[in-house]
PDB file of N, CA and C in Angstrom:
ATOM      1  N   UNK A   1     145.313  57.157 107.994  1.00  0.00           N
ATOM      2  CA  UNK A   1     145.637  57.165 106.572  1.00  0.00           C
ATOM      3  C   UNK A   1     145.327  55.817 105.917  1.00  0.00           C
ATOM      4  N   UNK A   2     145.952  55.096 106.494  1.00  0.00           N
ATOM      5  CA  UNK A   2     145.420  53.690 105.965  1.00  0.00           C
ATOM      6  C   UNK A   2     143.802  53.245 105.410  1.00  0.00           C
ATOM      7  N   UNK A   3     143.058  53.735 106.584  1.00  0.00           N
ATOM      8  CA  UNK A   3     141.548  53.248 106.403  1.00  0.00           C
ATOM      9  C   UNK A   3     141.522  54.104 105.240  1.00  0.00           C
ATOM     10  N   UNK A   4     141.739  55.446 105.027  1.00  0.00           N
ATOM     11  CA  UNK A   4     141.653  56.312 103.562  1.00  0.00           C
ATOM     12  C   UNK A   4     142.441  55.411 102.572  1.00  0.00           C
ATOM     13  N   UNK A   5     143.143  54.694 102.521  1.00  0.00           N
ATOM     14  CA  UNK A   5     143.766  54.118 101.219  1.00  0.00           C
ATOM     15  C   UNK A   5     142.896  53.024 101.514  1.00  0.00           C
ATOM     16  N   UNK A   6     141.826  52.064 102.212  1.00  0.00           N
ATOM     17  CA  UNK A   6     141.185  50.783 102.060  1.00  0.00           C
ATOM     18  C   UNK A   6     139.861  51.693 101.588  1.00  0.00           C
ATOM     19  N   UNK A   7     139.246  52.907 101.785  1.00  0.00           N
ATOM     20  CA  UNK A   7     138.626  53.270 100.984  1.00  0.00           C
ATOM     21  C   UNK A   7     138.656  53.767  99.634  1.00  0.00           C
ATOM     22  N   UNK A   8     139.830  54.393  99.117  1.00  0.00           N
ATOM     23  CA  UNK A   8     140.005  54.573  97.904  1.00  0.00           C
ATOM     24  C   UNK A   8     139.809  53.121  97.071  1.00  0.00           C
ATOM     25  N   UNK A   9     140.729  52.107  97.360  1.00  0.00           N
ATOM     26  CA  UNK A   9     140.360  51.051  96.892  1.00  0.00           C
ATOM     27  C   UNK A   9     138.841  50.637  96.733  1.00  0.00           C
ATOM     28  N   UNK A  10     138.265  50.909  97.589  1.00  0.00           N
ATOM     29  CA  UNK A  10     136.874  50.211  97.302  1.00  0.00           C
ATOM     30  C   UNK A  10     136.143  51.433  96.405  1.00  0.00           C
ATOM     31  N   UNK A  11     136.590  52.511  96.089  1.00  0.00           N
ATOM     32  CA  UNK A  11     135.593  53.612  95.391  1.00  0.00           C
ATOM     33  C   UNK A  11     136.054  53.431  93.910  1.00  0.00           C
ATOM     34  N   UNK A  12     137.414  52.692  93.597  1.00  0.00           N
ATOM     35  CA  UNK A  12     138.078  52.465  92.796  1.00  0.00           C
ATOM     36  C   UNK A  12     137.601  51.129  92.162  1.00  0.00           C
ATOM     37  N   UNK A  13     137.235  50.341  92.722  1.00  0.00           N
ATOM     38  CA  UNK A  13     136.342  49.463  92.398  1.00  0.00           C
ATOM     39  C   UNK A  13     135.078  49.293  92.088  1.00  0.00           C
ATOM     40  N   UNK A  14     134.146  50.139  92.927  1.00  0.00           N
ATOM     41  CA  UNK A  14     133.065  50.774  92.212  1.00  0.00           C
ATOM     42  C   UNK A  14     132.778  51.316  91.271  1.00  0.00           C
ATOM     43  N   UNK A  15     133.778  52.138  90.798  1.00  0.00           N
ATOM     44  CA  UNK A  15     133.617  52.929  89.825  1.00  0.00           C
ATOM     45  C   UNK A  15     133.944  51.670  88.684  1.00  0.00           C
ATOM     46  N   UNK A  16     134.999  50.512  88.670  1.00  0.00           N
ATOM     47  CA  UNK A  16     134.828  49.642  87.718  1.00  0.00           C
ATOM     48  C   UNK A  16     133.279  48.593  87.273  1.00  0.00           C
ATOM     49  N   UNK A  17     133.090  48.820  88.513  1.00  0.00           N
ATOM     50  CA  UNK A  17     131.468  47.881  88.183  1.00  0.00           C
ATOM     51  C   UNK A  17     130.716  48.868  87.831  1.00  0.00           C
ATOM     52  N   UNK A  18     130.432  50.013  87.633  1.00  0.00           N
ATOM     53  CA  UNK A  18     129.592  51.066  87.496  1.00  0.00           C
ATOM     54  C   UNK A  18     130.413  51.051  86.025  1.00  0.00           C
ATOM     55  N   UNK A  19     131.467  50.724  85.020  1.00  0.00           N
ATOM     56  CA  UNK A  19     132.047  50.733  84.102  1.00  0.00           C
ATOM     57  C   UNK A  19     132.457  52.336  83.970  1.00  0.00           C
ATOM     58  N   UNK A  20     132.483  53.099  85.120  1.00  0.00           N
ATOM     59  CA  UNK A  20     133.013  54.674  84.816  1.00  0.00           C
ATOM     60  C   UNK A  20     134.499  54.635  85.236  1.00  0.00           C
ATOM     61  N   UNK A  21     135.253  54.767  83.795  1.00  0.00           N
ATOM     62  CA  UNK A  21     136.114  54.217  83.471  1.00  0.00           C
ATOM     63  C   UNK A  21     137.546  55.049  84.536  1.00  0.00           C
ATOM     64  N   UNK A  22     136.533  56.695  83.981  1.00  0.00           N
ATOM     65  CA  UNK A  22     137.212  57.573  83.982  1.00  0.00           C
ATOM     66  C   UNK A  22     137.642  57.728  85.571  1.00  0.00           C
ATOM     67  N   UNK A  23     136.516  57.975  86.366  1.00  0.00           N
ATOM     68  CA  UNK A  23     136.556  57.674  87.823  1.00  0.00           C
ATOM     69  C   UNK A  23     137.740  56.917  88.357  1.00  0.00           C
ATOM     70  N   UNK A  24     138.004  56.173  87.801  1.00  0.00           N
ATOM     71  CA  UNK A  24     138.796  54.595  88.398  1.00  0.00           C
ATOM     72  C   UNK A  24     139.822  55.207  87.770  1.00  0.00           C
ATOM     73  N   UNK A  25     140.108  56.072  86.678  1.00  0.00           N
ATOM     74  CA  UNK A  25     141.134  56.627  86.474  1.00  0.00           C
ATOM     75  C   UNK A  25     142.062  57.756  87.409  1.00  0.00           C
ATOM     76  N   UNK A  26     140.868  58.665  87.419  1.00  0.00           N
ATOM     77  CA  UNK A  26     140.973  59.606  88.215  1.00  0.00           C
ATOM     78  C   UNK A  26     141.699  59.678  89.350  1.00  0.00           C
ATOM     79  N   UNK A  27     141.637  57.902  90.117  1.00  0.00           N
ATOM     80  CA  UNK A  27     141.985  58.216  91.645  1.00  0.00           C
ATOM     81  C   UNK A  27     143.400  57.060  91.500  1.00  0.00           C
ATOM     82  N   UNK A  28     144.406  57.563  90.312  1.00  0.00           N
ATOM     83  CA  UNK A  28     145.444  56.562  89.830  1.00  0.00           C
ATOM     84  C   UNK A  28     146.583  57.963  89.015  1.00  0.00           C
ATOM     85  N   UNK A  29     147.675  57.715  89.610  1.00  0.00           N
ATOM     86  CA  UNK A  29     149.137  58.984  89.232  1.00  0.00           C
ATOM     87  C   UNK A  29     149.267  58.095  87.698  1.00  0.00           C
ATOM     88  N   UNK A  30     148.873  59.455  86.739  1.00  0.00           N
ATOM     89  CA  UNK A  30     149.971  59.776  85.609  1.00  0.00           C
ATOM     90  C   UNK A  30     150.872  58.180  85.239  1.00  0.00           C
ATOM     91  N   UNK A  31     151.941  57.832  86.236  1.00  0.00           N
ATOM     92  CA  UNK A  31     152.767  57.173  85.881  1.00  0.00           C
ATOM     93  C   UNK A  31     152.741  55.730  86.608  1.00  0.00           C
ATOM     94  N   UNK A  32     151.311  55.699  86.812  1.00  0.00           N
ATOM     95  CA  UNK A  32     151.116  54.321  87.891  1.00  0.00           C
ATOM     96  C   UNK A  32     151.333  52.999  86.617  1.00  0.00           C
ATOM     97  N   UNK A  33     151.602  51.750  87.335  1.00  0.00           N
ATOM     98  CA  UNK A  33     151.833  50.983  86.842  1.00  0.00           C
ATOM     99  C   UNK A  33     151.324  49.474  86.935  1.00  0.00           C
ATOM    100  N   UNK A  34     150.981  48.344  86.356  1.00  0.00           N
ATOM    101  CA  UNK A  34     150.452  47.208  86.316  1.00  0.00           C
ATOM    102  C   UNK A  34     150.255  45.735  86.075  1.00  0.00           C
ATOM    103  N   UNK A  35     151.026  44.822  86.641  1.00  0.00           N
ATOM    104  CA  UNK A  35     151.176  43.940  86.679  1.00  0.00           C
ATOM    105  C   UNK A  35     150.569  42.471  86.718  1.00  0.00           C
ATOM    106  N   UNK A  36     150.159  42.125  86.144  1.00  0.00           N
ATOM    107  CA  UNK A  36     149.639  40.908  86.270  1.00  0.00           C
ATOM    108  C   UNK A  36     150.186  39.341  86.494  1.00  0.00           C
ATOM    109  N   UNK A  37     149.388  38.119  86.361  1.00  0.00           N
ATOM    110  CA  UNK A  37     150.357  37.541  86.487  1.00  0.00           C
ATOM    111  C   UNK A  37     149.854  36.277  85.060  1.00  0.00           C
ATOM    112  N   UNK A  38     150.233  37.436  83.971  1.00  0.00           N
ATOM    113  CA  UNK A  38     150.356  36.590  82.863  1.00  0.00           C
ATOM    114  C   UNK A  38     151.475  36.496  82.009  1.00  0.00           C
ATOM    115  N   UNK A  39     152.357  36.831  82.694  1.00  0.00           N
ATOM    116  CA  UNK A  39     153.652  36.559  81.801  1.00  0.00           C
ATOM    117  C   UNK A  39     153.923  37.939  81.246  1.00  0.00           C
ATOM    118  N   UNK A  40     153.391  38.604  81.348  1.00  0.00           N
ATOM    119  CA  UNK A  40     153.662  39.959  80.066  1.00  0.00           C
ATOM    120  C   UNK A  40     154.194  41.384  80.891  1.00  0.00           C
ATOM    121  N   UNK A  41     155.026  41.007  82.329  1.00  0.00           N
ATOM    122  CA  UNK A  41     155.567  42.197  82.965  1.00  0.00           C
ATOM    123  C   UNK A  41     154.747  42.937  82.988  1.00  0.00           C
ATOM    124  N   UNK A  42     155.245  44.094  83.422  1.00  0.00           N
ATOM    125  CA  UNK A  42     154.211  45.595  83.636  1.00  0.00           C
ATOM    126  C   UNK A  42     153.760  46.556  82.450  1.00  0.00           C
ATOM    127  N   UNK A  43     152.707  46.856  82.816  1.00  0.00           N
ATOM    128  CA  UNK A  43     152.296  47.958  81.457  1.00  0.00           C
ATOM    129  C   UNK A  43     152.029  48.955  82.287  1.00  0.00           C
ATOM    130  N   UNK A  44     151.327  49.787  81.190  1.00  0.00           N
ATOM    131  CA  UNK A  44     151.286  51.048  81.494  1.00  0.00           C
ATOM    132  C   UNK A  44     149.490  51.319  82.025  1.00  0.00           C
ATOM    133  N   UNK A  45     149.256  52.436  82.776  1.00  0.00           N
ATOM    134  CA  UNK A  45     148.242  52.175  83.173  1.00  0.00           C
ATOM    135  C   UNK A  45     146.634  52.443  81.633  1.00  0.00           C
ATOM    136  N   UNK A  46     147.248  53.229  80.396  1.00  0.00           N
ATOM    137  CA  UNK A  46     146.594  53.354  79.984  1.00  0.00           C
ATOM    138  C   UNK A  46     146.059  51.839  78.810  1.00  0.00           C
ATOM    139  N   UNK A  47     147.456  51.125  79.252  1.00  0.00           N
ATOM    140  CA  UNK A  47     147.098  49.905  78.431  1.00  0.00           C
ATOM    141  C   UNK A  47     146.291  48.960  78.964  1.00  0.00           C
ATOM    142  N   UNK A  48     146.554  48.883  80.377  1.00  0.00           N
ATOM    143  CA  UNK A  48     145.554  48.068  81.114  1.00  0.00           C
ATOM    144  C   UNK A  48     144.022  48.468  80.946  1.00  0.00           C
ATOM    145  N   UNK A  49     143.941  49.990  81.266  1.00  0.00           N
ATOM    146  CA  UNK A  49     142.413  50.348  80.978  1.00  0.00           C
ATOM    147  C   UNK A  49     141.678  49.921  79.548  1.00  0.00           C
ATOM    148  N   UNK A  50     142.521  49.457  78.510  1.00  0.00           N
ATOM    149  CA  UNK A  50     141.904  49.268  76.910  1.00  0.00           C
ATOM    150  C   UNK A  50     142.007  47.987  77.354  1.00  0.00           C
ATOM    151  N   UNK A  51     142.810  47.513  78.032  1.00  0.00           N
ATOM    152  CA  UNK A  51     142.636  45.640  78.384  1.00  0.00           C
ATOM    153  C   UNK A  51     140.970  45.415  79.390  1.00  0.00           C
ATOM    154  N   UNK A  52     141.178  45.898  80.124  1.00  0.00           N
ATOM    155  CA  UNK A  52     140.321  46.081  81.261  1.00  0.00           C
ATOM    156  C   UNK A  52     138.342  46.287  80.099  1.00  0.00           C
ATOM    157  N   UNK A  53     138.390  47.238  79.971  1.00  0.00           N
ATOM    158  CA  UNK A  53     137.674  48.126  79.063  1.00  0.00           C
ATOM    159  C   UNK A  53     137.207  46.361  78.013  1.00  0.00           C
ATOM    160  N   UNK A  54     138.009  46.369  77.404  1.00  0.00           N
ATOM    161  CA  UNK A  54     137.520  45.037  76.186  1.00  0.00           C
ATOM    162  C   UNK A  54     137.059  43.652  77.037  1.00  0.00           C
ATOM    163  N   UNK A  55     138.267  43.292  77.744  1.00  0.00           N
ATOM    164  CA  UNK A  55     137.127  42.457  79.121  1.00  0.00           C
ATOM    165  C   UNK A  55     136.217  42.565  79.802  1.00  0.00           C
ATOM    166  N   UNK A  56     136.110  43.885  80.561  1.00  0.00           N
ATOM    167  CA  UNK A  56     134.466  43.717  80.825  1.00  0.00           C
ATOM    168  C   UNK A  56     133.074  44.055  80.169  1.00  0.00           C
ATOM    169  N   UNK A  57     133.911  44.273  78.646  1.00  0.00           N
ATOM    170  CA  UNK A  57     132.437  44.153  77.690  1.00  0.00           C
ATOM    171  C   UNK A  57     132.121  43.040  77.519  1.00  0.00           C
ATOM    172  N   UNK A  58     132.891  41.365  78.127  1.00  0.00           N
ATOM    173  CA  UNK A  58     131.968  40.404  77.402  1.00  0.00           C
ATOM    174  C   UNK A  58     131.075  40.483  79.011  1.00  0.00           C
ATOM    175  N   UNK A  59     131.162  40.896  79.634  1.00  0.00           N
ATOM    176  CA  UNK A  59     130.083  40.385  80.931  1.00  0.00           C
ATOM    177  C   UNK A  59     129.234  41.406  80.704  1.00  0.00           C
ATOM    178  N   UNK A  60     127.749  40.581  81.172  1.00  0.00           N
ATOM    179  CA  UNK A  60     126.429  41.283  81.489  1.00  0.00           C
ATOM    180  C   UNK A  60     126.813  42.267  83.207  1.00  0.00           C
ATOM    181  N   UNK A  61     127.539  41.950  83.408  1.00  0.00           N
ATOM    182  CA  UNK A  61     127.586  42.330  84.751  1.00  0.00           C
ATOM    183  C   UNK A  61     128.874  41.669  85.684  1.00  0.00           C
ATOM    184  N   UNK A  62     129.288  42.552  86.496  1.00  0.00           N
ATOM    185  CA  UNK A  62     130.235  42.292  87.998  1.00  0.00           C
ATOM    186  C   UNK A  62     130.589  43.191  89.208  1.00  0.00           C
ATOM    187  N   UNK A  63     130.881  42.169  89.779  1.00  0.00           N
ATOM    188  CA  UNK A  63     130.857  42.687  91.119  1.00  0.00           C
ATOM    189  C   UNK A  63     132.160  42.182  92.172  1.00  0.00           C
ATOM    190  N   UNK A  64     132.494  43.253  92.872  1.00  0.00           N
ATOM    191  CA  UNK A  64     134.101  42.908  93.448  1.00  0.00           C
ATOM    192  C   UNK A  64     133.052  42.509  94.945  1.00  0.00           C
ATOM    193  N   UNK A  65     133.824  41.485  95.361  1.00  0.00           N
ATOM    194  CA  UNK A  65     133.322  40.664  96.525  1.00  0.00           C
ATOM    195  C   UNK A  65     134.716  40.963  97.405  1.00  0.00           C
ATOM    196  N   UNK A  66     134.804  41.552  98.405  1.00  0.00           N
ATOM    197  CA  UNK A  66     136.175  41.494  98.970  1.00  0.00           C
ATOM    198  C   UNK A  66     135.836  40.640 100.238  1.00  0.00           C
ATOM    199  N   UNK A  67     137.118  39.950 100.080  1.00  0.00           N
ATOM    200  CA  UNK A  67     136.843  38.967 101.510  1.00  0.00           C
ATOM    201  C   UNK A  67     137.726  39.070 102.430  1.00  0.00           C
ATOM    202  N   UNK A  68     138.991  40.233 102.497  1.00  0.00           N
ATOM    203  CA  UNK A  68     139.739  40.386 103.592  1.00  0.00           C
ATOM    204  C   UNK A  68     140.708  41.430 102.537  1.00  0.00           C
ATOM    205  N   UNK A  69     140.798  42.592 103.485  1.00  0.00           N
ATOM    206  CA  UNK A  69     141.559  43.571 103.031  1.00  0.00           C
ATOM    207  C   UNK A  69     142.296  44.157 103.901  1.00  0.00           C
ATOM    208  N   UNK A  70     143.882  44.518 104.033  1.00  0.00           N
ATOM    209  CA  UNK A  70     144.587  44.904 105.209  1.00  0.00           C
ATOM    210  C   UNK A  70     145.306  46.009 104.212  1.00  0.00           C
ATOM    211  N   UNK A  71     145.718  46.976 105.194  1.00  0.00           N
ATOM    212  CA  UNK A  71     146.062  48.180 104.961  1.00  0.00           C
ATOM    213  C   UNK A  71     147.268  48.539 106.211  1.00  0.00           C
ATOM    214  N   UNK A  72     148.285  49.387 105.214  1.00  0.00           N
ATOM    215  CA  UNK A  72     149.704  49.831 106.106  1.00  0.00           C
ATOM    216  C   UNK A  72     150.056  50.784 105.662  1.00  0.00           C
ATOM    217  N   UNK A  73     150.706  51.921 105.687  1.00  0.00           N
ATOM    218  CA  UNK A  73     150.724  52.910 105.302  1.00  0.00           C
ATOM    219  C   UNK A  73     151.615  52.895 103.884  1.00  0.00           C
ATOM    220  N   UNK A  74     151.295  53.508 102.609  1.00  0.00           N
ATOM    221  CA  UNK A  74     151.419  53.471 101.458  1.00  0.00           C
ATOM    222  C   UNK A  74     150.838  52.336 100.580  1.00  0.00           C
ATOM    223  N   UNK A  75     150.018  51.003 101.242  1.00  0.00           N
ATOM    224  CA  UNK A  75     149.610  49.967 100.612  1.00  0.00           C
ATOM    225  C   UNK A  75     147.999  49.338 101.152  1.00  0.00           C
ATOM    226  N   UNK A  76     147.653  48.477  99.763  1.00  0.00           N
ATOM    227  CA  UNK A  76     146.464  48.124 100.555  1.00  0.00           C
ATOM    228  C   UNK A  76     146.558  46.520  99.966  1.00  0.00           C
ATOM    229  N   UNK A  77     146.260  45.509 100.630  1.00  0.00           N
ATOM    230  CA  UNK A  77     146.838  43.979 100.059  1.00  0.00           C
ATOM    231  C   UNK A  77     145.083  43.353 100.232  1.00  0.00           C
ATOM    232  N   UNK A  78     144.909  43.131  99.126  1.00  0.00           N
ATOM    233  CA  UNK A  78     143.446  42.340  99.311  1.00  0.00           C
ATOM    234  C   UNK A  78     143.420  41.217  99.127  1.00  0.00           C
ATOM    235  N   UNK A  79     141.991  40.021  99.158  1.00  0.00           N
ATOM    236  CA  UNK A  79     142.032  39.331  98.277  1.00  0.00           C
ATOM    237  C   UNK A  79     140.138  39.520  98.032  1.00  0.00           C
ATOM    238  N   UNK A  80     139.646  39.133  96.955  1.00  0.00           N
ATOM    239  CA  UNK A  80     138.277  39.320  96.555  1.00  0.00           C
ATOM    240  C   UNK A  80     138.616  38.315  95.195  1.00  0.00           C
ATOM    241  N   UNK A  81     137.011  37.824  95.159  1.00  0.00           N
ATOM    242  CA  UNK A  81     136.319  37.674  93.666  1.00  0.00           C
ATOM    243  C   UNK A  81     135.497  38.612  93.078  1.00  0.00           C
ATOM    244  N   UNK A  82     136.001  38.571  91.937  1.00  0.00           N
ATOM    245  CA  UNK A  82     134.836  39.473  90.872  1.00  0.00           C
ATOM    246  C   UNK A  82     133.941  38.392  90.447  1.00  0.00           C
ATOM    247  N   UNK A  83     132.826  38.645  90.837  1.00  0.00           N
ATOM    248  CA  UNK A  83     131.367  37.948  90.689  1.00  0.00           C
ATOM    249  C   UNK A  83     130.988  38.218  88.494  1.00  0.00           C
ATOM    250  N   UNK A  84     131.281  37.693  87.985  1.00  0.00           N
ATOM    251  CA  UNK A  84     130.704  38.023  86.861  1.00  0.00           C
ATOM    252  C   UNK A  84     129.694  37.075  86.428  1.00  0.00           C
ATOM    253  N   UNK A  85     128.843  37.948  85.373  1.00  0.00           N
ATOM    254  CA  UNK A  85     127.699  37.029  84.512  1.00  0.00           C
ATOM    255  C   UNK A  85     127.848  37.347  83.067  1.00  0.00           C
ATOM    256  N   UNK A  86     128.256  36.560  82.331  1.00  0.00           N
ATOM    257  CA  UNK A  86     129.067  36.720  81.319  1.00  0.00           C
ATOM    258  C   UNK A  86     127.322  37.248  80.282  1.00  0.00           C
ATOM    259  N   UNK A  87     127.080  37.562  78.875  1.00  0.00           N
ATOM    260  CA  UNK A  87     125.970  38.016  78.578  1.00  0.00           C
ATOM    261  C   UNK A  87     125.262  36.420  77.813  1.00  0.00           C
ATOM    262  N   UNK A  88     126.030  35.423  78.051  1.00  0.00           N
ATOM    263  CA  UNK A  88     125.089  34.126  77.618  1.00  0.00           C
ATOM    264  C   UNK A  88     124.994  33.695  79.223  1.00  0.00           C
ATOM    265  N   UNK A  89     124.916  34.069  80.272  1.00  0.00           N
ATOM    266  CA  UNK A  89     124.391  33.532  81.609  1.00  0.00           C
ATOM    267  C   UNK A  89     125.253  33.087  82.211  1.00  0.00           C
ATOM    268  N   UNK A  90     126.318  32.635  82.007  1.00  0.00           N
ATOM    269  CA  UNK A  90     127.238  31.652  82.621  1.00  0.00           C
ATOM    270  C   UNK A  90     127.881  33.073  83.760  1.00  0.00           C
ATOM    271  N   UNK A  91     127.928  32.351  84.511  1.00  0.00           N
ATOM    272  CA  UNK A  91     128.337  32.501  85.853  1.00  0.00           C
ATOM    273  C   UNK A  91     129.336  32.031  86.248  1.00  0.00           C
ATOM    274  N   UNK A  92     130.342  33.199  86.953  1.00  0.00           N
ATOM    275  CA  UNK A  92     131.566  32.785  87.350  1.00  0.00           C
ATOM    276  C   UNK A  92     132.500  33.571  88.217  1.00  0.00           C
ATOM    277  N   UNK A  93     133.568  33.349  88.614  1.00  0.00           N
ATOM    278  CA  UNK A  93     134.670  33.914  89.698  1.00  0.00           C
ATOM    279  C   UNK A  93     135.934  34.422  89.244  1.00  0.00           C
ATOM    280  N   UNK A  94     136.374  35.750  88.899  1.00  0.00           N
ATOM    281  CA  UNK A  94     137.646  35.485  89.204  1.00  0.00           C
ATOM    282  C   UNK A  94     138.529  35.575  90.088  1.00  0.00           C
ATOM    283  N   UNK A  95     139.272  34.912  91.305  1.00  0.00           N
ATOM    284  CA  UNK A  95     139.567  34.807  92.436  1.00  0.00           C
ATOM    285  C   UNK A  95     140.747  35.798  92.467  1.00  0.00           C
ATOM    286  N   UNK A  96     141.066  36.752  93.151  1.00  0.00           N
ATOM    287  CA  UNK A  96     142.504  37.368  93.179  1.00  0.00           C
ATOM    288  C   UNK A  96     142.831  37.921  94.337  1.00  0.00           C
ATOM    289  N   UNK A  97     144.010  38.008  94.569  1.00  0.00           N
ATOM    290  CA  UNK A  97     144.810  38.520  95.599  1.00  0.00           C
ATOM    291  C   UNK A  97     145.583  39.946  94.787  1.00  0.00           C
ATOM    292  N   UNK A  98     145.446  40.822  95.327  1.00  0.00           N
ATOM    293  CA  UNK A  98     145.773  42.263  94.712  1.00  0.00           C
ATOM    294  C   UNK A  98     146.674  43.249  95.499  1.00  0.00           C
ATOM    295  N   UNK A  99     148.040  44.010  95.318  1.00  0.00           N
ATOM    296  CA  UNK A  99     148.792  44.859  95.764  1.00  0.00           C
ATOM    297  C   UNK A  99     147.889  46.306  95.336  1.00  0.00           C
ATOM    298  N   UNK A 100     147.441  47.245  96.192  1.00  0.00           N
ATOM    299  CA  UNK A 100     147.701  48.333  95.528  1.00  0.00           C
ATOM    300  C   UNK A 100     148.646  49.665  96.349  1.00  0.00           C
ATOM    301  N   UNK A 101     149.324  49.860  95.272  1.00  0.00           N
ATOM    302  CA  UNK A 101     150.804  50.685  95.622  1.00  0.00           C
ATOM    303  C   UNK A 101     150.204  52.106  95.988  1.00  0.00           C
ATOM    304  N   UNK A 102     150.662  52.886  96.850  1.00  0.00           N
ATOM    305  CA  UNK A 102     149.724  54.773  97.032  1.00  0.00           C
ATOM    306  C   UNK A 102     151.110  55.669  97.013  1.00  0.00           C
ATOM    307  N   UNK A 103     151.120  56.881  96.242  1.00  0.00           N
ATOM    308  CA  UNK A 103     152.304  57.497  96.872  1.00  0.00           C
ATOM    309  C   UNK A 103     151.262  58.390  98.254  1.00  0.00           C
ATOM    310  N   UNK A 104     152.426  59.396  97.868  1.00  0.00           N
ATOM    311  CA  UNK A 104     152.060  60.640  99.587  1.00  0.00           C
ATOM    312  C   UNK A 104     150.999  61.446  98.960  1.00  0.00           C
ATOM    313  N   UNK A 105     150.318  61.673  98.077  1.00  0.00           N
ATOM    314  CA  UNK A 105     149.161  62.373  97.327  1.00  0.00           C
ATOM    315  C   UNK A 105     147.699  61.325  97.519  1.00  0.00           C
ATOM    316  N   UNK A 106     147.761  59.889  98.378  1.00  0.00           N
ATOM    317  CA  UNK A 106     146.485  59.153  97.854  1.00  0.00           C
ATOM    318  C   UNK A 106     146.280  58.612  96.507  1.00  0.00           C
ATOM    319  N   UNK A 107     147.096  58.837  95.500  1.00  0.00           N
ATOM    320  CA  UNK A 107     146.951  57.788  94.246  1.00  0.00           C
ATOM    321  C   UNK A 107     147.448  56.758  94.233  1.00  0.00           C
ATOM    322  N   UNK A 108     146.889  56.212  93.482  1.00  0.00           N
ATOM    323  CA  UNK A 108     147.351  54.463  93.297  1.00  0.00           C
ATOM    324  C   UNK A 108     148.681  54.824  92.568  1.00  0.00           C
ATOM    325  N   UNK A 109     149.846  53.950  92.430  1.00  0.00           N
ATOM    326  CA  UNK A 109     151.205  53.929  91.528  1.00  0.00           C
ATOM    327  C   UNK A 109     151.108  52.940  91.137  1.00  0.00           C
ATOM    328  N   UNK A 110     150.767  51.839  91.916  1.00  0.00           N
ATOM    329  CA  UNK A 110     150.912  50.545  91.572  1.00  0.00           C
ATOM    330  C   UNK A 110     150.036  49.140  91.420  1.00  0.00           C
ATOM    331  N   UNK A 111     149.312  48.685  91.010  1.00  0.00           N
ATOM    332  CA  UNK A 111     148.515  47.372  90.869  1.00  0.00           C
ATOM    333  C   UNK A 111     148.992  46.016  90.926  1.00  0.00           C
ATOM    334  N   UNK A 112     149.425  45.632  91.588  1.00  0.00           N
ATOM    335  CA  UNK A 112     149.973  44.020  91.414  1.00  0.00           C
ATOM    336  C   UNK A 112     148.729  42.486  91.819  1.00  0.00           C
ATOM    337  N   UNK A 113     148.403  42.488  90.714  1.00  0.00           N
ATOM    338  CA  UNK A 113     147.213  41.714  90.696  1.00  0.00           C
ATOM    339  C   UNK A 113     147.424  39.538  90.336  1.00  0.00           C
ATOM    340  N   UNK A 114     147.246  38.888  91.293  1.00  0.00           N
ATOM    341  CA  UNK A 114     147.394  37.655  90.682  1.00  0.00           C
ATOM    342  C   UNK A 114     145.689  37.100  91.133  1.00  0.00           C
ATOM    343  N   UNK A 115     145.574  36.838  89.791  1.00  0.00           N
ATOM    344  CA  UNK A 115     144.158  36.459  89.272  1.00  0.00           C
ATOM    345  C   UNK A 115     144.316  34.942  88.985  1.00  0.00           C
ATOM    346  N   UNK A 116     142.358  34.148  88.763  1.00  0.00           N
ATOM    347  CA  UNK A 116     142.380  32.893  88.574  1.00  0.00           C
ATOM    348  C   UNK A 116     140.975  33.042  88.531  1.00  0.00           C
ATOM    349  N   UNK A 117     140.343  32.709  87.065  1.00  0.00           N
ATOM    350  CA  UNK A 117     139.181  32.371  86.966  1.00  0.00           C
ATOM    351  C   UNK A 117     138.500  30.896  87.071  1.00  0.00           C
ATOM    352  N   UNK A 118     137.195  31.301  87.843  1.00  0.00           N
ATOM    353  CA  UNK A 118     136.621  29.540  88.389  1.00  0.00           C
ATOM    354  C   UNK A 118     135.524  29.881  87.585  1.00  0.00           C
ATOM    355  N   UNK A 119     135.166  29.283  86.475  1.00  0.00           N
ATOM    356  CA  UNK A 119     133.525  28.837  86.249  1.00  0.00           C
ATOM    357  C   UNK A 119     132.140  28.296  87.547  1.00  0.00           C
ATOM    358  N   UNK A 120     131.671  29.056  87.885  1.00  0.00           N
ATOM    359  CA  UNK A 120     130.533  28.685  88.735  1.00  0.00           C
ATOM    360  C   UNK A 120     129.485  27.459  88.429  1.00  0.00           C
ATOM    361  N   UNK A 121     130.183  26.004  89.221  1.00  0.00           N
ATOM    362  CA  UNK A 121     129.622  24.908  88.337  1.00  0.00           C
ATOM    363  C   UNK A 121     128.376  24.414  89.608  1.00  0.00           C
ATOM    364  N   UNK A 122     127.889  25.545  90.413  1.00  0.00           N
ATOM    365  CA  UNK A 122     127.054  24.461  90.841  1.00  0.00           C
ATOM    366  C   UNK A 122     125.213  25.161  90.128  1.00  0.00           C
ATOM    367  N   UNK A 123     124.437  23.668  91.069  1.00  0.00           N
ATOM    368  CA  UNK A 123     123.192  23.760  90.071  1.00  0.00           C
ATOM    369  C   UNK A 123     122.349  24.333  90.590  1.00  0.00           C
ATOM    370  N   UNK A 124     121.185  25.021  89.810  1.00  0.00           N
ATOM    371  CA  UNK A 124     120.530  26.180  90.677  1.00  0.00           C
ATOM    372  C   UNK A 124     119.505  25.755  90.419  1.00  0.00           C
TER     373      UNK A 124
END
C-alpha cells in the first residue's frame, strides 16, 4: 500500500507540471485540507488550487525534483525542489519538505507543506 501512496504522490505531481489542474484534483477527498507554512493556517483545498493556479502562471515552466521520499501506511513525507523558470529566465528552487495525509480510499486529506524559495545564483 505504501509504494501505491509514493505513487499517487508522484502522478499528483505530474499532473501539476503538466498544469492539469483537474487531475491533481481528482486524486484529493472532497474535504482534504492545506497547510502551509505562511502564517495563514489551513485552507480549503479549493482555495489552494486558485493559489496554486495564479502561482504557477508566473513560471515558463517546473518541475518537482524529489530527493527522498518515505512512505508508511496512510502517509507519504517527502522532501523535493520545484525546479522553476520564471517567463523573464530567471531560474530558481523552491526547496520543501511535504506531509501528504491518505485516508482508506487512496486520496490525499491532507497537504502539509513547508516551503523556501532559493534564486538560482550560479553562472552559466
Amino acid at each position: 500500500m505504501s509504494q501505491d501512496l509514493k505513487a499517487t504522490v508522484v502522478t499528483y505531481l505530474h499532473a501539476l507540471e503538466d498544469l492539469d489542474f483537474d487531475a491533481a484534483r481528482a486524486l484529493c477527498a472532497e474535504t482534504a485540507t492545506v497547510w502551509h507554512n505562511d502564517g495563514k493556517g489551513d485552507e480549503s483545498l479549493e482555495s489552494y488550487f486558485a493559489g496554486l493556479k495564479t502561482q504557477i502562471s508566473l513560471y515558463e515552466s517546473i518541475h518537482y525534483d524529489i530527493g527522498r521520499q518515505l512512505a508508511q501506511p496512510g502517509g507519504v513525507v517527502q522532501q523535493h525542489v520545484v525546479r522553476v523558470v520564471t517567463k523573464t529566465g530567471e531560474r530558481g528552487g523552491i526547496h520543501a519538505a511535504v506531509y501528504f495525509g491518505f485516508n482508506d480510499a487512496g486520496l490525499i486529506v491532507r497537504i502539509e507543506a513547508y516551503a523556501n524559495y532559493i534564486p538560482d545564483v550560479r553562472a552559466d
